[in-house]
PDB file of N, CA and C in Angstrom:
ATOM      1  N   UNK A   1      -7.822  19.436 -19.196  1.00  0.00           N
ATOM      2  CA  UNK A   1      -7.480  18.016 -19.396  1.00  0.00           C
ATOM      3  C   UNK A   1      -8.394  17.387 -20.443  1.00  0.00           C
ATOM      4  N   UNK A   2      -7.506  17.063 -21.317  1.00  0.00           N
ATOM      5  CA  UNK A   2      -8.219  16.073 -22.331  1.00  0.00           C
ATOM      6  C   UNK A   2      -9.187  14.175 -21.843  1.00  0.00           C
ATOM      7  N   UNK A   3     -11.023  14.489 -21.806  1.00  0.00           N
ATOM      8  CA  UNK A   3     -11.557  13.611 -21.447  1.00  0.00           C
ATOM      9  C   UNK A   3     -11.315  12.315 -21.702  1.00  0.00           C
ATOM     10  N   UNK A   4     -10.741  12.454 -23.653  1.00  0.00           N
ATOM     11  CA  UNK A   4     -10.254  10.743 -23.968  1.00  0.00           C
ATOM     12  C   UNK A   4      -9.142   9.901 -23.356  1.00  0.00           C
ATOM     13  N   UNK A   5      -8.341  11.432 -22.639  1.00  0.00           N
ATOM     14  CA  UNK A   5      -6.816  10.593 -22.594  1.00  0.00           C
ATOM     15  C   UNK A   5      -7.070   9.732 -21.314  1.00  0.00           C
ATOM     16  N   UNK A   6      -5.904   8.815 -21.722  1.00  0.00           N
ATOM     17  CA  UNK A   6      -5.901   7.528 -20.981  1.00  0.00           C
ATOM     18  C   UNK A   6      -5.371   7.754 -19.685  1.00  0.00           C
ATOM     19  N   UNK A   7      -5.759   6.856 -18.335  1.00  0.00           N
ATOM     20  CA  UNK A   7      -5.084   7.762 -16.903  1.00  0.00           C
ATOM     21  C   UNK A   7      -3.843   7.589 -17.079  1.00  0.00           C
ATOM     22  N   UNK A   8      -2.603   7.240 -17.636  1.00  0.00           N
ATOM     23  CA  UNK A   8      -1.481   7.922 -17.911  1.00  0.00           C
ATOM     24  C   UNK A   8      -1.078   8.862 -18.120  1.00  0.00           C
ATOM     25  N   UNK A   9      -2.186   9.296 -19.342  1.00  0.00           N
ATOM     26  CA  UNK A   9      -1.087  10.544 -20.150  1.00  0.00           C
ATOM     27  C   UNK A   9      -2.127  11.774 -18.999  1.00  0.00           C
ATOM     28  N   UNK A  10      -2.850  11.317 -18.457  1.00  0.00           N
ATOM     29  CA  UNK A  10      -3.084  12.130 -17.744  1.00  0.00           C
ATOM     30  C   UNK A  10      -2.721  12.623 -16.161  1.00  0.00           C
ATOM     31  N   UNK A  11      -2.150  11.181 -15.860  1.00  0.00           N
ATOM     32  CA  UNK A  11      -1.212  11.333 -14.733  1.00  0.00           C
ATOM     33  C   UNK A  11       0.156  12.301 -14.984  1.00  0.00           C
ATOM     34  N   UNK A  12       0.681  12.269 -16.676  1.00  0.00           N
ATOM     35  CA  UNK A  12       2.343  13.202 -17.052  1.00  0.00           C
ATOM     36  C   UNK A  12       1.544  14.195 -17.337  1.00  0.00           C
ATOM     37  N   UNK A  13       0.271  14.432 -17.922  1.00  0.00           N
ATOM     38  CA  UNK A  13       0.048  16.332 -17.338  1.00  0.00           C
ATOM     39  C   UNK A  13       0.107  16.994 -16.128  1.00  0.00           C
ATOM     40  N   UNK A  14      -0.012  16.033 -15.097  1.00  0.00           N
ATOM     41  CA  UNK A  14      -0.351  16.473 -13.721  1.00  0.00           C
ATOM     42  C   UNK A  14       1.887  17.311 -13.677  1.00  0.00           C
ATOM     43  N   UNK A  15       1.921  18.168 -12.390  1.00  0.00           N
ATOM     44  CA  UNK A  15       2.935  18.825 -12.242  1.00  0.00           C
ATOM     45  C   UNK A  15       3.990  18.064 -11.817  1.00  0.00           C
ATOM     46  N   UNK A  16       5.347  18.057 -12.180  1.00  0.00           N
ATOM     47  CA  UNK A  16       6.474  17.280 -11.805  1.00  0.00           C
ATOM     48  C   UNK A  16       6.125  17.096 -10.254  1.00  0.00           C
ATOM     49  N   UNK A  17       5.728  17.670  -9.127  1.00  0.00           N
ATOM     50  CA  UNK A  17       5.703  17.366  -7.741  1.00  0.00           C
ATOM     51  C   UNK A  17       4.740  16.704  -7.273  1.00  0.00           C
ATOM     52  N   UNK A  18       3.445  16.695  -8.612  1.00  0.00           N
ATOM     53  CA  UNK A  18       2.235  15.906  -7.608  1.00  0.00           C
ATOM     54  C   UNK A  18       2.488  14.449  -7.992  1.00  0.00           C
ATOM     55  N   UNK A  19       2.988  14.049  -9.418  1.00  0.00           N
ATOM     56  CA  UNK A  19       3.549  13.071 -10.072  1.00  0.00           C
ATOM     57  C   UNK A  19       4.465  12.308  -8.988  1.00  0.00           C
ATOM     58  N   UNK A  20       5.878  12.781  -8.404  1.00  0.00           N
ATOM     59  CA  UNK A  20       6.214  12.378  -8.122  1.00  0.00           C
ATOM     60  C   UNK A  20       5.560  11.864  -5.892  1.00  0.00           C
ATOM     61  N   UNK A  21       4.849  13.189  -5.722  1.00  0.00           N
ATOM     62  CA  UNK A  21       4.094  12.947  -4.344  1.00  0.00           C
ATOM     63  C   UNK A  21       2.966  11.429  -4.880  1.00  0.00           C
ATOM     64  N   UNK A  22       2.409  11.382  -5.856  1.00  0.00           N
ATOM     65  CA  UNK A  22       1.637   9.860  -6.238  1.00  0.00           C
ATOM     66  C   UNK A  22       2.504   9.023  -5.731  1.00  0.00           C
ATOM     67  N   UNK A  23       3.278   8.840  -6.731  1.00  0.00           N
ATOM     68  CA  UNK A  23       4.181   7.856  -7.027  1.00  0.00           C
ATOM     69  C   UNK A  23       4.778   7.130  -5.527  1.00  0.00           C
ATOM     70  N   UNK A  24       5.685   8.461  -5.291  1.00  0.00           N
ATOM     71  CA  UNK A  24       5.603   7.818  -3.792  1.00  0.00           C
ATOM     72  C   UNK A  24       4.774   7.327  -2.185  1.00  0.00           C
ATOM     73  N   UNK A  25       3.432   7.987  -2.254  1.00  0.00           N
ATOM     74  CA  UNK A  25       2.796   7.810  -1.674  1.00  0.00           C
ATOM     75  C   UNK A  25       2.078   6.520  -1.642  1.00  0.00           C
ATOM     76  N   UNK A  26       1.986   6.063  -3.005  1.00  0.00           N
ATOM     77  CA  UNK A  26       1.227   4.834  -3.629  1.00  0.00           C
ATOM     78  C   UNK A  26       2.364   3.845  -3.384  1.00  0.00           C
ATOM     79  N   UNK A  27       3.408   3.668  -3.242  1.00  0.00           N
ATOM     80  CA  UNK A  27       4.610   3.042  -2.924  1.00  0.00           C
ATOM     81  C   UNK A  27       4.542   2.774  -1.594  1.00  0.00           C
ATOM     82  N   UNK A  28       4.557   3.830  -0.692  1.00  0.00           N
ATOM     83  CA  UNK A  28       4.523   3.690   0.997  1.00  0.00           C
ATOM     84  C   UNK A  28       3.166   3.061   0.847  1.00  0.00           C
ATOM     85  N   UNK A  29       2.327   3.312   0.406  1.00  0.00           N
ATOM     86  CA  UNK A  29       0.859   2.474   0.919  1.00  0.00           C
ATOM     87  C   UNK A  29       1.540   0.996   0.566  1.00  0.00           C
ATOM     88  N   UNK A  30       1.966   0.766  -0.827  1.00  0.00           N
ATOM     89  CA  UNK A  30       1.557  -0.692  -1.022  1.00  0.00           C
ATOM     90  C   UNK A  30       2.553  -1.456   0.018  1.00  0.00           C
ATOM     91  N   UNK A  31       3.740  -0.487   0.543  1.00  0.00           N
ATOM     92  CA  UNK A  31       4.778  -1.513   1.853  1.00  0.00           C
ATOM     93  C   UNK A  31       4.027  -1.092   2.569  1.00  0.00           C
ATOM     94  N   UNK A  32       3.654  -0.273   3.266  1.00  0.00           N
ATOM     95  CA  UNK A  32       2.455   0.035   4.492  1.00  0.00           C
ATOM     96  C   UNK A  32       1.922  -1.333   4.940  1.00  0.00           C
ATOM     97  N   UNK A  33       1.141  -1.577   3.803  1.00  0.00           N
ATOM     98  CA  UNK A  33      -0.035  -2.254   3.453  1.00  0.00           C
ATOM     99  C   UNK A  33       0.817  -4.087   3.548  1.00  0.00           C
ATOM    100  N   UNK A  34       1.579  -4.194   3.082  1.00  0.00           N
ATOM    101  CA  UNK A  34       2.439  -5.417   2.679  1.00  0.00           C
ATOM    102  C   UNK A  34       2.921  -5.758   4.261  1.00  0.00           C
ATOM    103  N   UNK A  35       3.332  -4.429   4.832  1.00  0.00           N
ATOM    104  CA  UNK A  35       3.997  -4.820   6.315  1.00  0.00           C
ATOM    105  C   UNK A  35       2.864  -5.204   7.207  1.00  0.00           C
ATOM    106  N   UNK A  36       1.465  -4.588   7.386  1.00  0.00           N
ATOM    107  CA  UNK A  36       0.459  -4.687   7.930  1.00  0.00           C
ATOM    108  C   UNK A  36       0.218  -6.136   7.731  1.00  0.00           C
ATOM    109  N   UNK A  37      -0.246  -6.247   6.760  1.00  0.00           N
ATOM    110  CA  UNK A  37      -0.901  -8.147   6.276  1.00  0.00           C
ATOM    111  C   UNK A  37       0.447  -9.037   7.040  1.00  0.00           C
ATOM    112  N   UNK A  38       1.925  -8.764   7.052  1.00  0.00           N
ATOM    113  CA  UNK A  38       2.400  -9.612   7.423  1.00  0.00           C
ATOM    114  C   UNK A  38       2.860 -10.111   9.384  1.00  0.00           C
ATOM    115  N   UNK A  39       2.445  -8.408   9.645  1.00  0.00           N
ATOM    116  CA  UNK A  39       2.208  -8.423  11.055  1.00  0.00           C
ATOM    117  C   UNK A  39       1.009  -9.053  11.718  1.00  0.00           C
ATOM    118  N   UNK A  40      -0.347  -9.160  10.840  1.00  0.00           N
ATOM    119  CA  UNK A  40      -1.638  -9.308  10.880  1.00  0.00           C
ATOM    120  C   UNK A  40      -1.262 -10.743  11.046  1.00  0.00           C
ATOM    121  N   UNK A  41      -0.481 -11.860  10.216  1.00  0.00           N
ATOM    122  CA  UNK A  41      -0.167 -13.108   9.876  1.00  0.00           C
ATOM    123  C   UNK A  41       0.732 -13.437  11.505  1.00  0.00           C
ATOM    124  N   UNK A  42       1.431 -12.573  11.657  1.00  0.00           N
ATOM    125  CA  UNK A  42       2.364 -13.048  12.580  1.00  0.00           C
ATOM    126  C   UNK A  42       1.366 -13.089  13.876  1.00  0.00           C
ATOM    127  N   UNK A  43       0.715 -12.330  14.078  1.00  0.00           N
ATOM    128  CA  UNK A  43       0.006 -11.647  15.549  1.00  0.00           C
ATOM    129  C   UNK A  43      -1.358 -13.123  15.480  1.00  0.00           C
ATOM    130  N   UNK A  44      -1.768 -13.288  14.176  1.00  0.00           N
ATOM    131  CA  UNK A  44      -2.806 -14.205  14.277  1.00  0.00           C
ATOM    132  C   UNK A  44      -2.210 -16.066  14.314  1.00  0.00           C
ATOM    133  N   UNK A  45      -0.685 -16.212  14.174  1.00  0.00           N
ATOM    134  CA  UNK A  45       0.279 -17.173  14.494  1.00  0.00           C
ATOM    135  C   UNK A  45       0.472 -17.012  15.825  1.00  0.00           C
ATOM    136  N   UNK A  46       0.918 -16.535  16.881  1.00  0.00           N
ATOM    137  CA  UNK A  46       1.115 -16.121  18.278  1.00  0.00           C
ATOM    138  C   UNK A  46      -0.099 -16.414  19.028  1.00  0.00           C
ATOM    139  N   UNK A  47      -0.990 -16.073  18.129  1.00  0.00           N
ATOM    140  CA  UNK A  47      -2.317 -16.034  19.120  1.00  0.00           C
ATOM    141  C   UNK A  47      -3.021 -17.561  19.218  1.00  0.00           C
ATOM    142  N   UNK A  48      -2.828 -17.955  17.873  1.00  0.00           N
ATOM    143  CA  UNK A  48      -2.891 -19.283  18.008  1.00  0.00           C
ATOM    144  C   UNK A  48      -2.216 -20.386  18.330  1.00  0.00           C
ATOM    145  N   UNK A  49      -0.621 -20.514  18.436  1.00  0.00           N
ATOM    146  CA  UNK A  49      -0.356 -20.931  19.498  1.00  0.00           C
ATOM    147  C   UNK A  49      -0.248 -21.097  20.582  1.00  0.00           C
ATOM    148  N   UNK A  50      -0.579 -19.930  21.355  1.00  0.00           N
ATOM    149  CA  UNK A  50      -0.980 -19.416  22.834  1.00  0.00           C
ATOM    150  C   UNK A  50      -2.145 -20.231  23.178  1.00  0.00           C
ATOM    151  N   UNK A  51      -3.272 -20.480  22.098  1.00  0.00           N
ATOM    152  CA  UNK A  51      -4.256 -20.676  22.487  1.00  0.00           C
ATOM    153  C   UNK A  51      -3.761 -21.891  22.822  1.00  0.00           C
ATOM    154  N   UNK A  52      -3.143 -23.060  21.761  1.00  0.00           N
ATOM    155  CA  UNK A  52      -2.659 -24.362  21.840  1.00  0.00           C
ATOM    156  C   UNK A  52      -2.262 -24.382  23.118  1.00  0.00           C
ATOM    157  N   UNK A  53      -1.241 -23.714  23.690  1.00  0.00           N
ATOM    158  CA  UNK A  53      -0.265 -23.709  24.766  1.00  0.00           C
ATOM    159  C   UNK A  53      -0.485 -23.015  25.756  1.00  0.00           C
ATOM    160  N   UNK A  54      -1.452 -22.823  26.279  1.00  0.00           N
ATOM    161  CA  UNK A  54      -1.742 -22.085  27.101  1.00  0.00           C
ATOM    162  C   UNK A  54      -0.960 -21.755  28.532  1.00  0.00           C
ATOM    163  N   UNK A  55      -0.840 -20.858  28.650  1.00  0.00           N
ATOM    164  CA  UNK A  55       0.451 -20.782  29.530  1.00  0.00           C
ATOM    165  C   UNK A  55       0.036 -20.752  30.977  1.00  0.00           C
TER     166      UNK A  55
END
């Protein structure tokens, strides 16, 4: 691997399968990640109305 090249052209040397295993893996993280923060939002909404409302 060429040291100058930029992490692109060094990501299209890598093999058609690890390219595409990135690609998608980095995809499931960022919804992973997107679904987490919005469950995190919901669970910390619930909890604080509970607290309001205590049942």
């Amino acid at each position: 691997m060429d040291p100058t090249a930029t992490p692109a052209s060094r990501f299209n040397e890598l093999p058609t399968e690890t390219q595409e295993f990135l690609s998608t893996s980095a995809g499931f993280f960022f919804w992973f990640s997107e679904r987490l923060r919005a469950l995190a939002l919901f669970n910390g909404r619930c909890i604080r109305s509970s607290e309001v409302n205590p049942r």
